[in-house]
Protein backbone atom coordinates (compact mmCIF):
# COMPACT_ATOMS: atom_id res chain seq x y z
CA UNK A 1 -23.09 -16.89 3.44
CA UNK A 2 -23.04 -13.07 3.86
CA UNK A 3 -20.43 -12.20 5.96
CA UNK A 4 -21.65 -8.61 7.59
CA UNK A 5 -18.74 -8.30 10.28
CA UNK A 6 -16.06 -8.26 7.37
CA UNK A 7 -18.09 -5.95 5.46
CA UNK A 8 -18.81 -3.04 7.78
CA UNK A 9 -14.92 -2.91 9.04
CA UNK A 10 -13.83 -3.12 5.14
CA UNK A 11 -15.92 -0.69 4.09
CA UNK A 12 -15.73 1.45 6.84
CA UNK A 13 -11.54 1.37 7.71
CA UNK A 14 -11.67 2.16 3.49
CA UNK A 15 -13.83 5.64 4.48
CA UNK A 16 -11.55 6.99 7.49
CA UNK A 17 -8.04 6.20 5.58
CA UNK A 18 -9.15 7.55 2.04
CA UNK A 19 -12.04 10.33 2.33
CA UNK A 20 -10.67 13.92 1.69
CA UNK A 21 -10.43 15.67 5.48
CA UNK A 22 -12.53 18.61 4.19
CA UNK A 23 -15.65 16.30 3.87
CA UNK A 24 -16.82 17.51 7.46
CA UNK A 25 -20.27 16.26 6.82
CA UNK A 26 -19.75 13.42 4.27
CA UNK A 27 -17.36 11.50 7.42
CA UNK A 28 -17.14 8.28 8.08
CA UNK A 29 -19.07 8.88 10.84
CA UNK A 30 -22.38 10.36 9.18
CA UNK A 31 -22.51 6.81 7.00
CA UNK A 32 -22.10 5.11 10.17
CA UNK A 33 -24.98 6.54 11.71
CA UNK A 34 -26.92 5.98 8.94
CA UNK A 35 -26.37 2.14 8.66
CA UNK A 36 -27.85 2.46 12.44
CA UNK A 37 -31.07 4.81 11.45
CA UNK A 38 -31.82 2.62 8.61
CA UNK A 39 -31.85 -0.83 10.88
CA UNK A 40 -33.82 1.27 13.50
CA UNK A 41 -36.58 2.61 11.26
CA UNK A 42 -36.72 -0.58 9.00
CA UNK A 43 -37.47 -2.37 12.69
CA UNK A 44 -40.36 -0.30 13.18
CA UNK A 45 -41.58 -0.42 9.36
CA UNK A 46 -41.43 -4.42 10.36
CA UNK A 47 -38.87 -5.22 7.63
CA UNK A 48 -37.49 -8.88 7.86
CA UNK A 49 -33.77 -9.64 8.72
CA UNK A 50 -32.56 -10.76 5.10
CA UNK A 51 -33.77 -6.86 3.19
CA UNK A 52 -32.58 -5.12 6.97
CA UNK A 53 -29.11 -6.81 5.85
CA UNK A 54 -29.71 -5.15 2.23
CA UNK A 55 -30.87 -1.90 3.26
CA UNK A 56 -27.43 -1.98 6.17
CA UNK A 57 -25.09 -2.66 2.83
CA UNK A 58 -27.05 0.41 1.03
CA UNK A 59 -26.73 2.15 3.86
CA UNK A 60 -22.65 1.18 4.19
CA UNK A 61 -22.12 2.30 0.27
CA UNK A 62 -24.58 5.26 0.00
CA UNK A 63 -21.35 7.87 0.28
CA UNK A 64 -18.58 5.81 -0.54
CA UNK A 65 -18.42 7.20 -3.97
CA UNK A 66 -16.69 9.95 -2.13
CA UNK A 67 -13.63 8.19 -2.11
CA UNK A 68 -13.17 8.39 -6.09
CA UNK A 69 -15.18 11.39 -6.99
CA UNK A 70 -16.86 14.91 -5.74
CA UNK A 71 -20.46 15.53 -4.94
CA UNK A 72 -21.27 15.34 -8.16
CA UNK A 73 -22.12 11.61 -9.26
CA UNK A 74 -20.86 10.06 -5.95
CA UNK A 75 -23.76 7.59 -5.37
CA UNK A 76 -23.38 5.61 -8.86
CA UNK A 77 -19.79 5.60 -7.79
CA UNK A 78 -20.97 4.15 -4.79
CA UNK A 79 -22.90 1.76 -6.60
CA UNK A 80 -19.88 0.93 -8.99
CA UNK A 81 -17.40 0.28 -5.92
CA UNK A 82 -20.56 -2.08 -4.07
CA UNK A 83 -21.17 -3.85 -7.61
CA UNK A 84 -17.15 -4.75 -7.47
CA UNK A 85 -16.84 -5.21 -3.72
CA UNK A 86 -19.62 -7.65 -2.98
CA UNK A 87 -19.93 -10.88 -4.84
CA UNK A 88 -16.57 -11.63 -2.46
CA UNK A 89 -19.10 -11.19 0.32
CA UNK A 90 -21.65 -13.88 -1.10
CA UNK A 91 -24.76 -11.07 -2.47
CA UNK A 92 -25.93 -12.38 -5.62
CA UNK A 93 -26.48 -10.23 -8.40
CA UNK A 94 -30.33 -9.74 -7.83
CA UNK A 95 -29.13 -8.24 -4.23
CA UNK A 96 -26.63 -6.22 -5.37
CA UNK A 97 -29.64 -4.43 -7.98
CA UNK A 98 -31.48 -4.12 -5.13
CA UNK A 99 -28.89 -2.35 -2.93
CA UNK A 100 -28.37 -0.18 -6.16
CA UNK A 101 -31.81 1.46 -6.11
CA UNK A 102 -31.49 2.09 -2.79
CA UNK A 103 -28.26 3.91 -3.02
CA UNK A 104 -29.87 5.92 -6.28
CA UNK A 105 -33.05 6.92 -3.24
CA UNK A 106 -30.37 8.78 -1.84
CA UNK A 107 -29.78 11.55 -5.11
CA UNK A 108 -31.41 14.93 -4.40
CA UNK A 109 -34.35 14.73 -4.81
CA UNK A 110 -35.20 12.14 -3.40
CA UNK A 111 -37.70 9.46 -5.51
CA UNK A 112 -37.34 6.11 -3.88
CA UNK A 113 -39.82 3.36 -5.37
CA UNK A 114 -39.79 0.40 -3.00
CA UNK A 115 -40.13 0.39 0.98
CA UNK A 116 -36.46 -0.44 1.68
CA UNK A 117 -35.85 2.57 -0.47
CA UNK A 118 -37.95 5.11 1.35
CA UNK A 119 -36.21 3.73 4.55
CA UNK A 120 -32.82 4.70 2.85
CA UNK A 121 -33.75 7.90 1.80
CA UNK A 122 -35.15 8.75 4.95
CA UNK A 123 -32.33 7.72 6.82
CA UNK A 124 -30.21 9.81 5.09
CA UNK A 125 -32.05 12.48 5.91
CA UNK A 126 -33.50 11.88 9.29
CA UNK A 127 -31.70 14.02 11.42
CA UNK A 128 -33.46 17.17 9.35
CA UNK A 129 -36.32 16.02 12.09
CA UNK A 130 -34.18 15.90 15.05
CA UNK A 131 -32.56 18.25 17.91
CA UNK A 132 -29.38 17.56 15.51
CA UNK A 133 -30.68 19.60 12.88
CA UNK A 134 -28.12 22.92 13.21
CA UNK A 135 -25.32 21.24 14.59
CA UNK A 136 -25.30 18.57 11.48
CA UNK A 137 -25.89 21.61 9.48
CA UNK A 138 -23.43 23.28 10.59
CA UNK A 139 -21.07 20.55 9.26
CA UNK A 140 -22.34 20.65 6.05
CA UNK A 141 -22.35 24.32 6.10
CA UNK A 142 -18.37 23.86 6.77
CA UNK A 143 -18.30 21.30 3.62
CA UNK A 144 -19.63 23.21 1.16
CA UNK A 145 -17.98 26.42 2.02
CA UNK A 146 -14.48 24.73 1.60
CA UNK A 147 -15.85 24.50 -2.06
CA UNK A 148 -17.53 27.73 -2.36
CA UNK A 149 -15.84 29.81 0.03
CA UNK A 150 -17.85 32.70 -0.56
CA UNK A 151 -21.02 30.88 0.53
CA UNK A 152 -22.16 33.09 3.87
CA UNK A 153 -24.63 31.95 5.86
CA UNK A 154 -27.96 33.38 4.99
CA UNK A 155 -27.51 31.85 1.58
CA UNK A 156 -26.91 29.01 3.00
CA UNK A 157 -29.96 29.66 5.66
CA UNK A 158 -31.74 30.47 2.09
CA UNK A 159 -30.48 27.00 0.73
CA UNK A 160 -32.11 25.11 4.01
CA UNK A 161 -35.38 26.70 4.26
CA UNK A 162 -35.96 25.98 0.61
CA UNK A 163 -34.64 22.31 0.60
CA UNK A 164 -36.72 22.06 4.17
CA UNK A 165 -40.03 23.14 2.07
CA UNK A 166 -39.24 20.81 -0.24
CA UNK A 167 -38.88 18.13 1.51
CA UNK A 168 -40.88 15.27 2.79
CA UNK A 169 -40.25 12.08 4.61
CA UNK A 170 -41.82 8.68 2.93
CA UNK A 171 -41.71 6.20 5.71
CA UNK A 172 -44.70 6.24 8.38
CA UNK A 173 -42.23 5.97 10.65
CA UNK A 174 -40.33 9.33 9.87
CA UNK A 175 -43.55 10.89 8.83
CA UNK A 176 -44.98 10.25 12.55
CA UNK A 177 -41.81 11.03 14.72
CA UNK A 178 -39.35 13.29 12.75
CA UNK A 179 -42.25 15.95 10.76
CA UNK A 180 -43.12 18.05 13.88
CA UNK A 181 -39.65 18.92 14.95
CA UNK A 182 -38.48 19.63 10.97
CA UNK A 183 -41.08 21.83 10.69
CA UNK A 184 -40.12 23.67 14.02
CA UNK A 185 -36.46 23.47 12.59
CA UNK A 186 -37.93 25.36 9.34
CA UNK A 187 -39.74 27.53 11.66
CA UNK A 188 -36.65 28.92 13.25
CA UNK A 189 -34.44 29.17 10.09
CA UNK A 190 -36.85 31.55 8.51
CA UNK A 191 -37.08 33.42 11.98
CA UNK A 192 -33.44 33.64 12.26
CA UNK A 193 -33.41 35.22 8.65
CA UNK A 194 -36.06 37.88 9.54
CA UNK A 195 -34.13 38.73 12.38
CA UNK A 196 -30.37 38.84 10.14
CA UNK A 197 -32.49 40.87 7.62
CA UNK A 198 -34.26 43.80 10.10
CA UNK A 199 -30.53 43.68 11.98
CA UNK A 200 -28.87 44.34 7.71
CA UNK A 201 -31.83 47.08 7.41
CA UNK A 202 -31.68 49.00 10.40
């Protein structure tokens, strides 16, 4: 018997003692948020209780590589630090493969196979869709700068509007309620850099 409960505060009391304070964007908080996307989309893509439990542990493990390691490499971490964690929690091996390729959905760019791991991938990324979009960016913004402090902001306006082109969601969900307002968000970026560019040229 899968005990849920015990996972979540385990998992999650393991994120806000040991991830580095400069992850801004990669907090405790973000994989929080997307354990509650995932459950909320898979319920509208009409996914049954047993894979919403899966997708919820994918969700819970998706950034926990964070703990050990840097951006670089941190979802097979996460996968490593799931495939130790939960056989005490009663998944069977079979489950814990399948959690695995949904945590691997997650690497940029995204290429998820199977529905539960479109719903990860997109949960991930969901708030690109959302009224969220520059104040989550912001965050990230913060992140990455602490690494590359000589980042400024139209490269990292640059960085968005590229990754926003590039992007698309997979679930009909996403594609139905979170397209329109990314592609207003894009809309804006590249306005805001025509703007910082005629304001650099005049």
């Amino acid at each position: 018997m899968k005990n849920w409960n015990a996972l979540s505060i385990n998992v999650l009391d393991c994120l806000k003692s040991r991830l580095s304070p400069l992850l801004i964007y990669h907090h405790w908080k973000h994989t929080q948020h997307v354990v509650k996307i995932a459950e909320y989309i898979a319920q509208q893509e009409h996914i049954n209780e047993a894979d919403i439990l899966l997708l919820k542990t994918a969700a819970l493990f998706h950034d926990a590589g964070f703990i050990n390691t840097g951006t670089v490499g941190h979802e097979e971490e996460g996968i490593r630090l799931a495939e130790k964690k939960l056989p005490d929690f009663g998944y069977t091996k079979k489950e814990i493969e399948t959690i695995a390729g949904m945590i691997r959905a997650t690497i940029i760019p995204q290429k998820p196979k199977t529905k539960l791991e479109c719903i990860l991938a997109d949960a991930d990324l969901e708030y690109l869709g959302t009224d969220n979009f520059e104040r989550i960016g912001n965050k990230l913004y913060l992140e990455l700068k602490h690494y590359n402090p000589n980042l400024s902001l139209q490269e990292w306006n640059e960085m968005q509007i590229n990754f926003l082109q590039s992007h698309f969601y997979h679930t009909a969900y996403c594609i139905q309620n979170r397209t329109a307002v990314k592609e207003k968000n894009l809309k804006g970026l590249i306005q805001q850099q025509k703007s910082s560019l005629k304001r650099k040229s005049s």
